[in-house]
N, C-alpha and C. Protein backbone atom coordinates (compact mmCIF):
# COMPACT_ATOMS: atom_id res chain seq x y z
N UNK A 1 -12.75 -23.83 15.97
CA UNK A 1 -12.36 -22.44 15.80
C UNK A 1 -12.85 -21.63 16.99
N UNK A 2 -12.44 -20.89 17.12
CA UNK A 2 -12.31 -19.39 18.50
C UNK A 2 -13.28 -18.93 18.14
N UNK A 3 -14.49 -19.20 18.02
CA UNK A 3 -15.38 -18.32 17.63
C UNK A 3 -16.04 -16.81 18.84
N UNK A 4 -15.98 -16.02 18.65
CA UNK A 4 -16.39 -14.68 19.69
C UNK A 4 -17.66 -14.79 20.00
N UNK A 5 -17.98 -14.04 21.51
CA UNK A 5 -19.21 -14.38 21.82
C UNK A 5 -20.10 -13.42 21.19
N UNK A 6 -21.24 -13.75 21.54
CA UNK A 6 -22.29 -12.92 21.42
C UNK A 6 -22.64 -11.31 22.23
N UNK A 7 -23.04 -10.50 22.21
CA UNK A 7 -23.22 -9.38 22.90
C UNK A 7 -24.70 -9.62 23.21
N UNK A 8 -25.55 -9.57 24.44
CA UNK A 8 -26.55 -9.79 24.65
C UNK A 8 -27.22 -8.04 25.52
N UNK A 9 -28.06 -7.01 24.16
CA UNK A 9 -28.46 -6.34 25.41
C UNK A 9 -29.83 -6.22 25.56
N UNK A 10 -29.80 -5.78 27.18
CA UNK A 10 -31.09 -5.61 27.41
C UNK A 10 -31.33 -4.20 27.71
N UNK A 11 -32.04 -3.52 27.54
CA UNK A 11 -32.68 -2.25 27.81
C UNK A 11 -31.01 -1.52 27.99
N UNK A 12 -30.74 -0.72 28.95
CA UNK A 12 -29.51 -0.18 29.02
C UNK A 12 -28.14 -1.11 29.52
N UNK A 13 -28.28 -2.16 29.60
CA UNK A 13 -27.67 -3.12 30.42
C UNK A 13 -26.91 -4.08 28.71
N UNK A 14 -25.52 -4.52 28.82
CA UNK A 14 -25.08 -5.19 27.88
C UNK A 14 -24.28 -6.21 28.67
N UNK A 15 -24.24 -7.38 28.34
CA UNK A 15 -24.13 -8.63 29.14
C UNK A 15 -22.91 -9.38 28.00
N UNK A 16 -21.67 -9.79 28.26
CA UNK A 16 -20.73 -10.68 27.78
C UNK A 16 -20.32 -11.99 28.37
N UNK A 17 -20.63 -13.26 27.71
CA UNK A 17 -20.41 -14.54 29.01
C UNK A 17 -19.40 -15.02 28.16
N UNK A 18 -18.32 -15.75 28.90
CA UNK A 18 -17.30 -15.96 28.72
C UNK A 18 -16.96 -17.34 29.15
N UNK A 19 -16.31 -18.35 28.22
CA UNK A 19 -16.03 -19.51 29.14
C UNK A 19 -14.44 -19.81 29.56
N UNK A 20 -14.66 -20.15 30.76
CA UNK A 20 -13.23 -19.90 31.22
C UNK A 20 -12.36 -20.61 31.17
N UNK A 21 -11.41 -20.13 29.77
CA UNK A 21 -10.14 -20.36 29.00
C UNK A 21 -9.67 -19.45 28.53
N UNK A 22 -8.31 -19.29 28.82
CA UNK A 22 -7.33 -18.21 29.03
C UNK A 22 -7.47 -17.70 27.63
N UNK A 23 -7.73 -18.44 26.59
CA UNK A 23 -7.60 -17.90 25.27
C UNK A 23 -8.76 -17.01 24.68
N UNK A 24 -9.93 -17.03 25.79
CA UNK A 24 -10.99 -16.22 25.06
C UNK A 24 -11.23 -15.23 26.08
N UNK A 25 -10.05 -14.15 26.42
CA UNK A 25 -9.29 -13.04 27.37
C UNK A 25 -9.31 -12.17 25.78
N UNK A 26 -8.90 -12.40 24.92
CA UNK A 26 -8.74 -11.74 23.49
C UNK A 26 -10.02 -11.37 23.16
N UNK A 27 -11.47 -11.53 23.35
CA UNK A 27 -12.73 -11.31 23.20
C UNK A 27 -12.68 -9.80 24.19
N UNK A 28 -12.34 -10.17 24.66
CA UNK A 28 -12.57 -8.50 25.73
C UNK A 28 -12.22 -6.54 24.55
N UNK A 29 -11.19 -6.64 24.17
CA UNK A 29 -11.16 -5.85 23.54
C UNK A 29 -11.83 -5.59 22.72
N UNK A 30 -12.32 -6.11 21.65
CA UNK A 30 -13.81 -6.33 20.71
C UNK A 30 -14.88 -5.87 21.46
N UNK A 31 -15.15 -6.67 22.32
CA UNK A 31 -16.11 -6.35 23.35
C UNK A 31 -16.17 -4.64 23.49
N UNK A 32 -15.19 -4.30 23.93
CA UNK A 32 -15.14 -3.15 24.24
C UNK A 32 -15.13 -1.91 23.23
N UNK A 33 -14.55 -2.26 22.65
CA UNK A 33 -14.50 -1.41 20.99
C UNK A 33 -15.81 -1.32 20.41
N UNK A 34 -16.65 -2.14 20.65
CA UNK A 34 -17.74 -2.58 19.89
C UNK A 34 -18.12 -1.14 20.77
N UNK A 35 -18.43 -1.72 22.23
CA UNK A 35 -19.58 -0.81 23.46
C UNK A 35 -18.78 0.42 23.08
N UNK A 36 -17.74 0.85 23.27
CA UNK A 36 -17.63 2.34 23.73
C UNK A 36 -17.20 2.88 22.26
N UNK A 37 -17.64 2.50 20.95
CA UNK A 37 -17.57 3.30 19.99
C UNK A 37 -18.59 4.69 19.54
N UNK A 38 -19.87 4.33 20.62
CA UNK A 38 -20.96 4.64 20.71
C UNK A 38 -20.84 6.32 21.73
N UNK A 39 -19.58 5.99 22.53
CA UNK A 39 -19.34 7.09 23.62
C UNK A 39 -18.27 7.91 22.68
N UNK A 40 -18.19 9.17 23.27
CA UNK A 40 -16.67 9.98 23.03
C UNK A 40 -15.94 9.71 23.88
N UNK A 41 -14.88 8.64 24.16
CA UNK A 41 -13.59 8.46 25.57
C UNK A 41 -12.51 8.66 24.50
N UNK A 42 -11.71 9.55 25.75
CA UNK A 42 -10.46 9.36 25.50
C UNK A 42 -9.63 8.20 25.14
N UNK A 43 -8.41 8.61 24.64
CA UNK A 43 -7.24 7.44 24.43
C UNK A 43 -6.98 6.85 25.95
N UNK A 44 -6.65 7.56 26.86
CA UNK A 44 -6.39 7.52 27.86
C UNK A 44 -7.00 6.45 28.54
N UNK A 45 -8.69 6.85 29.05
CA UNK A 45 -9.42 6.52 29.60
C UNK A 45 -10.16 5.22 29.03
N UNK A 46 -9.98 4.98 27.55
CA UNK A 46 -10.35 3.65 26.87
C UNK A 46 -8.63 2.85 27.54
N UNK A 47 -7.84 3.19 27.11
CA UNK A 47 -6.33 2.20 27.95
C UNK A 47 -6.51 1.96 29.34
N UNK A 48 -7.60 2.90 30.36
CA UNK A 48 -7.83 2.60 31.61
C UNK A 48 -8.63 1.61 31.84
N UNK A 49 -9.81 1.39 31.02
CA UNK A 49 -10.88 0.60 30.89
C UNK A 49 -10.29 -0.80 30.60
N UNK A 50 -9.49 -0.93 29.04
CA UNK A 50 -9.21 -2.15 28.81
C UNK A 50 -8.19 -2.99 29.47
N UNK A 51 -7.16 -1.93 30.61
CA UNK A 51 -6.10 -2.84 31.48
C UNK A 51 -7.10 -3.55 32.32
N UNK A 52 -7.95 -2.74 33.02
CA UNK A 52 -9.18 -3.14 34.14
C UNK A 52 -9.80 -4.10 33.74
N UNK A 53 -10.44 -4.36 32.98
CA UNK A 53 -11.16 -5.06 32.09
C UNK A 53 -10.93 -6.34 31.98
N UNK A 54 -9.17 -6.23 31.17
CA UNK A 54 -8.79 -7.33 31.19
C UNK A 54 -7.83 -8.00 32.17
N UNK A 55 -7.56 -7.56 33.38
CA UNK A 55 -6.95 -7.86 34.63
C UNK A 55 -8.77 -9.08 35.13
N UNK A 56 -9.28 -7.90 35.45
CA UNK A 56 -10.50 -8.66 35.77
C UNK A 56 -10.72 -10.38 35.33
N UNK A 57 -10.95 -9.85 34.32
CA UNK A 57 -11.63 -11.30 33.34
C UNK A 57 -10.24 -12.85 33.51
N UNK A 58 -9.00 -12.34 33.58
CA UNK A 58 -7.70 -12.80 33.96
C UNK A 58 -7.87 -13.73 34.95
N UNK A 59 -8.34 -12.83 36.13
CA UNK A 59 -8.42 -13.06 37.78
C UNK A 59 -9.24 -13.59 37.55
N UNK A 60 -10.26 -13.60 37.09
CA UNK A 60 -11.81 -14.52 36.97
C UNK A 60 -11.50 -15.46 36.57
N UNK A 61 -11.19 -16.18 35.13
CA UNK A 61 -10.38 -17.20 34.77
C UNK A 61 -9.49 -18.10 35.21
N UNK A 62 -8.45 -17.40 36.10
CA UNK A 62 -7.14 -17.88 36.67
C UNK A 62 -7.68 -18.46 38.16
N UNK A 63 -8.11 -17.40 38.64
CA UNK A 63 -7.84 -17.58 40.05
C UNK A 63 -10.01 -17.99 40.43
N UNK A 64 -10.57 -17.46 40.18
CA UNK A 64 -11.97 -17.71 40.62
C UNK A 64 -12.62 -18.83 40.24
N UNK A 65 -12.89 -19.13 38.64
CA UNK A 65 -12.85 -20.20 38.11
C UNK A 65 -12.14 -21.17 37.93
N UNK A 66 -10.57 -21.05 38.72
CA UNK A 66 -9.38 -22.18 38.01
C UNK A 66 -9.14 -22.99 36.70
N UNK A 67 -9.77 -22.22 36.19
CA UNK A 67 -9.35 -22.28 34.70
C UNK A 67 -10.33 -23.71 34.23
N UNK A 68 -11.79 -23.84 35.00
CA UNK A 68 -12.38 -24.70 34.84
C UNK A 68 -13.57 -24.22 33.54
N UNK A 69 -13.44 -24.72 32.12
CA UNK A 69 -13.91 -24.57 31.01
C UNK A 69 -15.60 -24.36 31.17
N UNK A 70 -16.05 -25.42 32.53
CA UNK A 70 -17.40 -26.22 32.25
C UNK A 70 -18.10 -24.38 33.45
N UNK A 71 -17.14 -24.07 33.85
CA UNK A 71 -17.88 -22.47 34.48
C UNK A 71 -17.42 -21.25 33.17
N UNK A 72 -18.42 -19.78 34.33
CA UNK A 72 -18.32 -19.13 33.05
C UNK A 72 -18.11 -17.92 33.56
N UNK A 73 -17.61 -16.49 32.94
CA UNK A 73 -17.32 -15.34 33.18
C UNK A 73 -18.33 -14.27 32.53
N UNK A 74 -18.96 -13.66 33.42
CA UNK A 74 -19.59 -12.81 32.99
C UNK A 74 -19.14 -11.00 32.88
N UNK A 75 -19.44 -10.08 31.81
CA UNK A 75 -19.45 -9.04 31.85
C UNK A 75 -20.44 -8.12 31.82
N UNK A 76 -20.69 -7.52 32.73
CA UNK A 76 -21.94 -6.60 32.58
C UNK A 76 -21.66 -5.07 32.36
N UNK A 77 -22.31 -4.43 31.93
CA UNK A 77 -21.51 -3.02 31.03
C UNK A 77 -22.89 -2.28 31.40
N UNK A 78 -22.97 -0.82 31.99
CA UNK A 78 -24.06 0.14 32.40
C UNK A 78 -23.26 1.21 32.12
N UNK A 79 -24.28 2.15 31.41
CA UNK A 79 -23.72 3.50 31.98
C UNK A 79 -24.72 4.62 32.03
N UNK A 80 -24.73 5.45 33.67
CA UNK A 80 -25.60 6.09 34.22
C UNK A 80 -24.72 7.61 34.23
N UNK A 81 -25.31 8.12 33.56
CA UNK A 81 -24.80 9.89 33.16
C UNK A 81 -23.47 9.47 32.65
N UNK A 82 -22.35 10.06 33.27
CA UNK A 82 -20.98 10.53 32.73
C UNK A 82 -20.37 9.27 33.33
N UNK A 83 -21.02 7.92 33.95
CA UNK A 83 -20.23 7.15 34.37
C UNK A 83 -20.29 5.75 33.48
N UNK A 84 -19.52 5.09 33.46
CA UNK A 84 -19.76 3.76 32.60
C UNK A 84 -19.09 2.70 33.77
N UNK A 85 -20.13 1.69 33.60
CA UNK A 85 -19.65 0.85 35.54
C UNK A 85 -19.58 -0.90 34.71
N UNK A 86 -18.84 -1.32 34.57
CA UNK A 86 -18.77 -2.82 34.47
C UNK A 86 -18.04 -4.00 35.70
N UNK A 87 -19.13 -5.01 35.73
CA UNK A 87 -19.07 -6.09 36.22
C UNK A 87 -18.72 -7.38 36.13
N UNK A 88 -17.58 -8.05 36.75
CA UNK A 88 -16.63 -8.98 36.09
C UNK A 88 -17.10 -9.66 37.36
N UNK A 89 -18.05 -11.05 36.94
CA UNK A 89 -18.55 -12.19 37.68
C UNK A 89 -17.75 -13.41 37.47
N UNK A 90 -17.39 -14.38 38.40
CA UNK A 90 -17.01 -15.19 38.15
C UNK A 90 -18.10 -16.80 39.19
N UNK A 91 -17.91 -17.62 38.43
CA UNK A 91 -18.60 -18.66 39.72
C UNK A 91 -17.27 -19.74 40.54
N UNK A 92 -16.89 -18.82 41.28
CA UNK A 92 -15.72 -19.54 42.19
C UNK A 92 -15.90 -19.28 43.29
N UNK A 93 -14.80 -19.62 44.32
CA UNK A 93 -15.43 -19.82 45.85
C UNK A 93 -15.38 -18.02 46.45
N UNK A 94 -14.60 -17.45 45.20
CA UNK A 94 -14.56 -15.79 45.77
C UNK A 94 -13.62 -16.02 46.88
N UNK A 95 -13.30 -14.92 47.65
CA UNK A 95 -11.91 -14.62 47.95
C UNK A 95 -11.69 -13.35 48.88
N UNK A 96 -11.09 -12.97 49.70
CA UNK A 96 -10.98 -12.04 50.57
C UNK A 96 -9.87 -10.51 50.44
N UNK A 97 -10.65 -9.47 49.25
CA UNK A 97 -10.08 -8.74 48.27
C UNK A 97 -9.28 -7.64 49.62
N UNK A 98 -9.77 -7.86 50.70
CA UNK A 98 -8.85 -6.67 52.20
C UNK A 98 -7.47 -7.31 52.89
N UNK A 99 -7.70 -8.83 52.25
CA UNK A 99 -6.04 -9.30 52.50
C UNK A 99 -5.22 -9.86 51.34
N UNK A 100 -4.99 -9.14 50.88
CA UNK A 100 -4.17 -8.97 49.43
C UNK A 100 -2.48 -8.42 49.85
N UNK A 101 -1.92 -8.90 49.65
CA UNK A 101 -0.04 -8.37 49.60
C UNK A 101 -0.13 -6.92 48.81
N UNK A 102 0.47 -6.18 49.56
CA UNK A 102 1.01 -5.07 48.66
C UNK A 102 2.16 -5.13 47.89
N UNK A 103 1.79 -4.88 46.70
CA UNK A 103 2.22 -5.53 45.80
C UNK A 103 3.49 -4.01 45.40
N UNK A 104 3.57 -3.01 45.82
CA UNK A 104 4.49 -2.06 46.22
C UNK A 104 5.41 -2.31 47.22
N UNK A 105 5.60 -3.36 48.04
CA UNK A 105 6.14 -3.48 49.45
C UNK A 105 7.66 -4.06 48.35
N UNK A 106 8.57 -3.84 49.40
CA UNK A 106 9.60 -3.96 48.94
C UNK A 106 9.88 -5.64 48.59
N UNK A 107 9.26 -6.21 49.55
CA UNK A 107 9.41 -7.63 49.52
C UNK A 107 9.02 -8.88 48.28
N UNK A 108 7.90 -7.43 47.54
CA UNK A 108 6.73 -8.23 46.30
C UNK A 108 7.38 -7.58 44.97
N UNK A 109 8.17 -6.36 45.17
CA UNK A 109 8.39 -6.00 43.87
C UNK A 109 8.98 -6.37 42.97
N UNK A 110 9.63 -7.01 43.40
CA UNK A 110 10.49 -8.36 42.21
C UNK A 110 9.83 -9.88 41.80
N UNK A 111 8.53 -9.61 42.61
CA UNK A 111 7.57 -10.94 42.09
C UNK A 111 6.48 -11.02 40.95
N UNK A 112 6.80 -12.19 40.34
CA UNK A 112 6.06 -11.94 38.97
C UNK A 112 4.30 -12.02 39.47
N UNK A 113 3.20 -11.36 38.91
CA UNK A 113 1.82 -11.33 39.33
C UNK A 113 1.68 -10.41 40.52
N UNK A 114 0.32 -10.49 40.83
CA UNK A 114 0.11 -9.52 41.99
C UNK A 114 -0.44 -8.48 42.25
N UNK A 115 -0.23 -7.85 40.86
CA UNK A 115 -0.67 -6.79 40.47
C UNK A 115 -2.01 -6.79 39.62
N UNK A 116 -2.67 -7.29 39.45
CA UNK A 116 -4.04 -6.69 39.21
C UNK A 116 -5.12 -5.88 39.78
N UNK A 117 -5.00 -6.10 41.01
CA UNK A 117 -6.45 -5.65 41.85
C UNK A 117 -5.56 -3.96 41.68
N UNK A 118 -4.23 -4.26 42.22
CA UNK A 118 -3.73 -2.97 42.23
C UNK A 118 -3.79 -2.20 41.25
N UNK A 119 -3.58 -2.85 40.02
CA UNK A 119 -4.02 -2.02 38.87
C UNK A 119 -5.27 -1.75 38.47
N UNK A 120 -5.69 -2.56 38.64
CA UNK A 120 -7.82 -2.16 38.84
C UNK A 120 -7.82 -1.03 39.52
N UNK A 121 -7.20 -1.03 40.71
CA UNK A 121 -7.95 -0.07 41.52
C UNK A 121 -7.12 1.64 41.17
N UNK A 122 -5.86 1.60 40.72
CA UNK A 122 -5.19 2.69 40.47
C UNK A 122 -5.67 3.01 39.57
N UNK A 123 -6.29 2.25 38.12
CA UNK A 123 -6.86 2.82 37.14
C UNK A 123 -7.86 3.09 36.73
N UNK A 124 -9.57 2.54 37.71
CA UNK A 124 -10.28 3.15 37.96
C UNK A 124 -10.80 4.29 38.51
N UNK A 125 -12.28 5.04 38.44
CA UNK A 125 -12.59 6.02 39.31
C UNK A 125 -13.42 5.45 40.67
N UNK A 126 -13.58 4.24 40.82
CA UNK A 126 -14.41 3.33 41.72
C UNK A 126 -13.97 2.01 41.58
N UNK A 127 -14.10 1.42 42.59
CA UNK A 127 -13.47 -0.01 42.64
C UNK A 127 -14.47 -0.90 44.03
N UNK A 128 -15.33 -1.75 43.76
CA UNK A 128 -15.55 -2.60 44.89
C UNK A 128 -15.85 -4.26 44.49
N UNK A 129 -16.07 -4.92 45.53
CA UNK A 129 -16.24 -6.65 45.13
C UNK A 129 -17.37 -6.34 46.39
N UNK A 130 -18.30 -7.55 45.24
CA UNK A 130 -19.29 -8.01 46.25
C UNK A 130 -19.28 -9.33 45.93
N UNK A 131 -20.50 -10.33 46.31
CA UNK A 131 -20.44 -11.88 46.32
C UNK A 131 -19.46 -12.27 46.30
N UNK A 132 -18.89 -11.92 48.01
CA UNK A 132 -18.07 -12.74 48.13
C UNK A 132 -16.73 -12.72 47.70
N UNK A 133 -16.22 -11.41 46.65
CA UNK A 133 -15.23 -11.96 46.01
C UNK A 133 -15.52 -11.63 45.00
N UNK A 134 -16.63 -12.60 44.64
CA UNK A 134 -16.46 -13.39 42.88
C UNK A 134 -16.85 -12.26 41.84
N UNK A 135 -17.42 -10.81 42.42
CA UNK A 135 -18.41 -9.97 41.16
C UNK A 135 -17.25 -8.91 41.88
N UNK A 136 -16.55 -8.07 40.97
CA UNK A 136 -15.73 -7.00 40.83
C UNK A 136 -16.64 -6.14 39.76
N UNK A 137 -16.96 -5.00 40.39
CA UNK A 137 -17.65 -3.67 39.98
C UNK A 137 -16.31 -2.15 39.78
N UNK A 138 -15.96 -2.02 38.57
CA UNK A 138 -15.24 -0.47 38.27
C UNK A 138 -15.99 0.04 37.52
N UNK A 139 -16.11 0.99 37.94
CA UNK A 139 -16.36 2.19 37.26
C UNK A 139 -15.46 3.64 37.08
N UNK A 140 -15.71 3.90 35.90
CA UNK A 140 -15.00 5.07 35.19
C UNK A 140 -15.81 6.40 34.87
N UNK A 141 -15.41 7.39 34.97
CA UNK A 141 -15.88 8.58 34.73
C UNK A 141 -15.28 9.14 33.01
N UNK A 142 -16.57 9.55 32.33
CA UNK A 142 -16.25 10.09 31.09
C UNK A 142 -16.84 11.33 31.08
């Protein structure tokens, strides 16, 4: 059975590990429902969070991990004043997020995929990758 993970927190810091199979991408929303029931967000700004969220964890799965079960996906969840910042780790070789296709160009718009980072980044208030690649940091303003 699919059993859901655990929520692990520490002091202000809430931690989600994930093993990477496309089918436990459905844990993310829970996840999230759980954390931000605690905040007042908008409709809006919770639909901004969970496309991001789950684009992330996607790309982590798909493309960082290759869909290798025996690695794992991490989520890390902070929030400092009016901002709430989560971290989508993956253990893969990471990847070079400044040469990406524009996925607006006339040439891509009829191609299926592509669009995540782009949607990460249009639907966040902050967007960066560090290690390499593999740790994607958004943050949102509430």
């Amino acid at each position: 059975m699919n059993q859901p993970p655990s929520l692990n927190a520490v002091s202000r810091d809430v931690m989600l590990t994930l093993p990477s199979q496309q089918q436990q991408v459905c844990h993310v929303e829970s996840f999230l429902s759980q954390l931000l029931s605690r905040f007042e967000i908008d409709q809006d700004t919770y639909g901004n969070i969970l496309i991001s969220l789950t684009e992330a964890v996607n790309n982590a799965i798909i493309h960082g991990n290759e869909r290798d079960k025996r690695k794992k996906v991490k989520i890390a969840f902070e929030r400092k004043f009016q901002d709430l910042t989560f971290k989508v780790s993956d253990e893969g070789n990471g990847f070079d997020h400044k040469n990406l296709p524009d996925p607006t160009a006339p040439e891509n718009i009829c191609k299926c995929g592509g669009r995540g980072v782009f949607l990460m980044k249009e639907l966040s208030d902050h967007l960066r990758y560090t290690n390499k690649g593999r740790t994607v940091e958004m943050r949102f303003k509430i």
